[in-house]
Protein backbone atom coordinates (compact mmCIF):
# COMPACT_ATOMS: atom_id res chain seq x y z
CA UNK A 1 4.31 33.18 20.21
CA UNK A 2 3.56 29.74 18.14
CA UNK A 3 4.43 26.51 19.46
CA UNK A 4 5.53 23.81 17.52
CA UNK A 5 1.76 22.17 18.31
CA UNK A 6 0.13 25.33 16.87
CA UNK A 7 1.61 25.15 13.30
CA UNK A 8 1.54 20.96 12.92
CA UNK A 9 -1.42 20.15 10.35
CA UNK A 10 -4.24 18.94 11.55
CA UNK A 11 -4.86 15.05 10.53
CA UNK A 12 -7.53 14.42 8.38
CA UNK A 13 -8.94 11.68 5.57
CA UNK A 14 -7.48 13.31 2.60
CA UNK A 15 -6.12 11.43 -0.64
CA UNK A 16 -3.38 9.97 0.82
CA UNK A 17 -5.01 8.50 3.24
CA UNK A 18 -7.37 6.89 1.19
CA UNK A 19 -4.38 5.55 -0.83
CA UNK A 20 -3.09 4.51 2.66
CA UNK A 21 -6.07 2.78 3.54
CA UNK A 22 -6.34 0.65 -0.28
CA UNK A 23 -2.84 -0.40 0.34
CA UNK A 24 -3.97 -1.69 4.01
CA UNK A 25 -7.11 -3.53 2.40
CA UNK A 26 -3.95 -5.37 0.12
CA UNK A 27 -2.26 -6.07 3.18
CA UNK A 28 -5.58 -7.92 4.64
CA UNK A 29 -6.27 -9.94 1.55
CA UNK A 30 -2.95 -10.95 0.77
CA UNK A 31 -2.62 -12.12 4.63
CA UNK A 32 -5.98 -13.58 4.14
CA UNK A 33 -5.25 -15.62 0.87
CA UNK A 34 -1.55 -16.88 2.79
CA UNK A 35 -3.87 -18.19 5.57
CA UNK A 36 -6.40 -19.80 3.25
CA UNK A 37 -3.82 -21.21 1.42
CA UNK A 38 -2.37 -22.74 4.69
CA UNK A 39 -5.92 -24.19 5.35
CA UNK A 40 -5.93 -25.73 1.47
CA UNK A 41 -3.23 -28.48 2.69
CA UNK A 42 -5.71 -30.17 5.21
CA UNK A 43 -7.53 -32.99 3.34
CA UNK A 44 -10.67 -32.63 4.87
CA UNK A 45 -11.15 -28.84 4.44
CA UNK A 46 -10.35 -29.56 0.73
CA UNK A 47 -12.88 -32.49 0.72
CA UNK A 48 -15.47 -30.50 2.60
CA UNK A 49 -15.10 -27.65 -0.48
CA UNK A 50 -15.32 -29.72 -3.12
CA UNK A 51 -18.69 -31.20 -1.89
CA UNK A 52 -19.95 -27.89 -1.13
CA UNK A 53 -19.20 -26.54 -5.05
CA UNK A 54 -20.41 -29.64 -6.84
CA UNK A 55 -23.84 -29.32 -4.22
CA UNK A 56 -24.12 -25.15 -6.54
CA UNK A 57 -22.66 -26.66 -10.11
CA UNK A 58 -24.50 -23.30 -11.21
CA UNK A 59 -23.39 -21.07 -9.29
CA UNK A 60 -19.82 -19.24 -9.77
CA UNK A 61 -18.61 -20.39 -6.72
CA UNK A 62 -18.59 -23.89 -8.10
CA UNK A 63 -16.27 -22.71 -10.73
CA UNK A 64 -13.69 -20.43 -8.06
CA UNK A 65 -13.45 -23.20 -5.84
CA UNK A 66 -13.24 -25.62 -8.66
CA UNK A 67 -10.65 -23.98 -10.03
CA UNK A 68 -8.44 -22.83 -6.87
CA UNK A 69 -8.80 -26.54 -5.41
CA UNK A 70 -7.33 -27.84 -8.91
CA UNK A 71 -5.01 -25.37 -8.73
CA UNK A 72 -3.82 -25.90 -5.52
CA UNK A 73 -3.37 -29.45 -5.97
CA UNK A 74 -0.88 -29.36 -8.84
CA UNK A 75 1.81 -27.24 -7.02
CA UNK A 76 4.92 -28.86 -5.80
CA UNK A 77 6.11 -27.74 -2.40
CA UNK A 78 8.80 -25.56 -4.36
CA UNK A 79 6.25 -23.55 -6.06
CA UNK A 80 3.93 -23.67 -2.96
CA UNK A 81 6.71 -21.96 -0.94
CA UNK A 82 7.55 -19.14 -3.65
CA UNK A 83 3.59 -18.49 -3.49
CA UNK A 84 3.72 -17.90 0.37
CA UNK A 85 7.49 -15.46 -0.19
CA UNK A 86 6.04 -13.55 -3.24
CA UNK A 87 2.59 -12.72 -0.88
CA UNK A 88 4.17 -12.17 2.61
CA UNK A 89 6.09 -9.86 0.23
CA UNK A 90 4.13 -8.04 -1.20
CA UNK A 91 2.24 -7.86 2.13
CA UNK A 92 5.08 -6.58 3.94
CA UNK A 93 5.52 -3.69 1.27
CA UNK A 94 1.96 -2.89 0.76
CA UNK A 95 1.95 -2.62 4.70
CA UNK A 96 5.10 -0.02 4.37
CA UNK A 97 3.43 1.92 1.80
CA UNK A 98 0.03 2.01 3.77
CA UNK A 99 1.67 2.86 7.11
CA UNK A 100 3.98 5.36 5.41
CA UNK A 101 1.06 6.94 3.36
CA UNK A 102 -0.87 7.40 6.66
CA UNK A 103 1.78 9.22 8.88
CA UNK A 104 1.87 11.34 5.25
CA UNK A 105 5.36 10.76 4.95
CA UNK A 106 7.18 11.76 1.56
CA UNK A 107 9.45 8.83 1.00
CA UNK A 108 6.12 6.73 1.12
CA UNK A 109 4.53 9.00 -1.32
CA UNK A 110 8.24 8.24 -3.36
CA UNK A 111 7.53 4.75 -2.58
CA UNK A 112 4.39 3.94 -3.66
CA UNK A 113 4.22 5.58 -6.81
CA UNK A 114 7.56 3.87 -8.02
CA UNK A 115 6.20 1.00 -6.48
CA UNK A 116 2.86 1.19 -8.15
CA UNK A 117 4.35 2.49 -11.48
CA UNK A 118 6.49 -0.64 -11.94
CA UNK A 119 3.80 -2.71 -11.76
CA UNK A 120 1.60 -1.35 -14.26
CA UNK A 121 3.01 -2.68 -16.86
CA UNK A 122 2.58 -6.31 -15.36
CA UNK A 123 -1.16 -5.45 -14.95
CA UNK A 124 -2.10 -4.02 -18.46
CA UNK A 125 0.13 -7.56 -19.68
CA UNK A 126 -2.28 -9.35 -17.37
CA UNK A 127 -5.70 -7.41 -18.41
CA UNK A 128 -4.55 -7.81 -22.09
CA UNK A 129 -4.22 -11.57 -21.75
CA UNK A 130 -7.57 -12.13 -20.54
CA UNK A 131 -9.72 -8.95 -19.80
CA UNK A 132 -12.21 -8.62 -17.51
CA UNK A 133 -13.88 -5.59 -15.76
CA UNK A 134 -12.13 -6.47 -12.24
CA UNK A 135 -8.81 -6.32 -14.14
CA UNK A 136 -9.29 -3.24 -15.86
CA UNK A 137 -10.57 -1.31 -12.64
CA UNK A 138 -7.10 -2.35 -11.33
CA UNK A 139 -5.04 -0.90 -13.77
CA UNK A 140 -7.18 2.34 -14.05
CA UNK A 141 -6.86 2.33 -10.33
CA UNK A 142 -3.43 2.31 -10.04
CA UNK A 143 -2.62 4.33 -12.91
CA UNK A 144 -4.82 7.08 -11.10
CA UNK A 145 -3.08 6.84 -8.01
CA UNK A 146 0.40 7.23 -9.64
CA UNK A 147 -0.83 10.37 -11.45
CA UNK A 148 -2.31 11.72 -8.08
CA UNK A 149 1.39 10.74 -6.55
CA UNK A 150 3.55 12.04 -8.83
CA UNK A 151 1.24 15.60 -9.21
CA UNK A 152 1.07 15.32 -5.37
CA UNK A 153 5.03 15.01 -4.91
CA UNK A 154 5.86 17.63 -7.77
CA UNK A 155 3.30 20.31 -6.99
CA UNK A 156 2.56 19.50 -2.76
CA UNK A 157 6.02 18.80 -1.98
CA UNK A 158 8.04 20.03 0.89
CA UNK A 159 10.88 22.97 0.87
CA UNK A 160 14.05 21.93 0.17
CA UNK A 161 16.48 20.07 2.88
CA UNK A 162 18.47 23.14 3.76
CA UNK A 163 15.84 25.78 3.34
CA UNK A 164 14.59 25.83 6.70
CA UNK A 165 17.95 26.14 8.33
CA UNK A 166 18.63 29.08 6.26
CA UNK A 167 15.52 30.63 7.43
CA UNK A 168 16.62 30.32 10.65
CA UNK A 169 19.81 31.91 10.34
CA UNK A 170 18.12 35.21 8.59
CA UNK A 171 15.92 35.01 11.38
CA UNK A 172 18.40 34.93 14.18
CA UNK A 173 20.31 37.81 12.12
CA UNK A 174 17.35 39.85 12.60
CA UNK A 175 16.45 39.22 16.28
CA UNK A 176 19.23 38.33 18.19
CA UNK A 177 17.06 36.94 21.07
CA UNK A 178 15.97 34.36 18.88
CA UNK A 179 18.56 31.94 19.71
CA UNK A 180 18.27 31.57 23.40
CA UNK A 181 13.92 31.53 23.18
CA UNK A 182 14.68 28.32 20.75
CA UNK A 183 16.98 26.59 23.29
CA UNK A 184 14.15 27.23 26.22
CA UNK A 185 11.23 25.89 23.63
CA UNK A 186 13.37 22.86 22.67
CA UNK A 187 13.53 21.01 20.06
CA UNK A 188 9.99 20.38 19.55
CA UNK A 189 10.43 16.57 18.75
């Protein structure tokens, strides 16, 4: 006799959970950035940067916090607080996805790739605009883990709602014990 236990897969680092993990690493950076961006409105910090940059003028850090410190400065508070919705956002869903892709749920596998899919788009827009390697690793990136997703879904995919209640009912047909060893088992939630 098999127990519930017996026939549940056995986690491991697969695909997905690599995906999972990527998404995670989005969740951490964009959290990151929000907090760094909260740090950006104290005078001194902001001070303390700019003397540190123009101390490496060759250096590319002099030219990142150069440019994030200008940046930063010419925001109103509307536009600051659209920044900090659009990346707790993004957090929140990237989190969703991650967390989703890591209990290998399907409607996380759903999600992402529509998720990811729509946003390609924005991305090649972005790498076409001004290209750089970093760009172009993200869109090959994500257009790689949409094609794993969708193959994934349409090939890996579950039975059909319904088909394992039907198997159930041929089974009981054939053993009529069946019904009453269930009951004692439970429901193996």
């Amino acid at each position: 006799m098999t127990t519930a236990d017996d026939q549940a897969p056995r986690p491991r680092l697969g695909m997905l959970r690599l995906i999972a993990l990527y998404k995670l690493l989005k969740v951490l950076l964009l959290l990151l950035a929000a907090y760094g961006e909260l740090r950006l409105h104290d005078a001194a910090l902001s001070a303390k940067l700019a003397t540190w940059a123009q101390g490496r003028p060759l250096g590319l850090e002099h030219a990142v916090v150069t440019r994030a410190l200008t940046l930063f400065s010419g925001l109103s508070e509307t536009q600051i607080h659209v920044m900090r919705i659009a990346t707790f956002t993004y957090a929140a869903v990237f989190a969703i996805e991650g967390i989703g892709l890591w209990m290998q749920k399907r409607w996380a596998e759903w999600l992402t790739c529509i998720i990811t899919a729509s946003l390609i788009p924005l991305e090649v827009w972005e790498f076409a605009y001004r290209p750089n390697l970093g760009k172009a690793a993200v869109v090959i990136g994500n257009a790689a883990i949409v094609a794993y997703l969708v193959w994934h879904v349409r090939t890996k995919g579950r039975s059909a709602p319904g088909a394992g209640a039907v198997a159930t009912v041929a089974s009981d047909a054939a053993d009529p014990k069946a019904p009453a060893e269930r009951g004692r088992r439970g429901s193996g939630l």
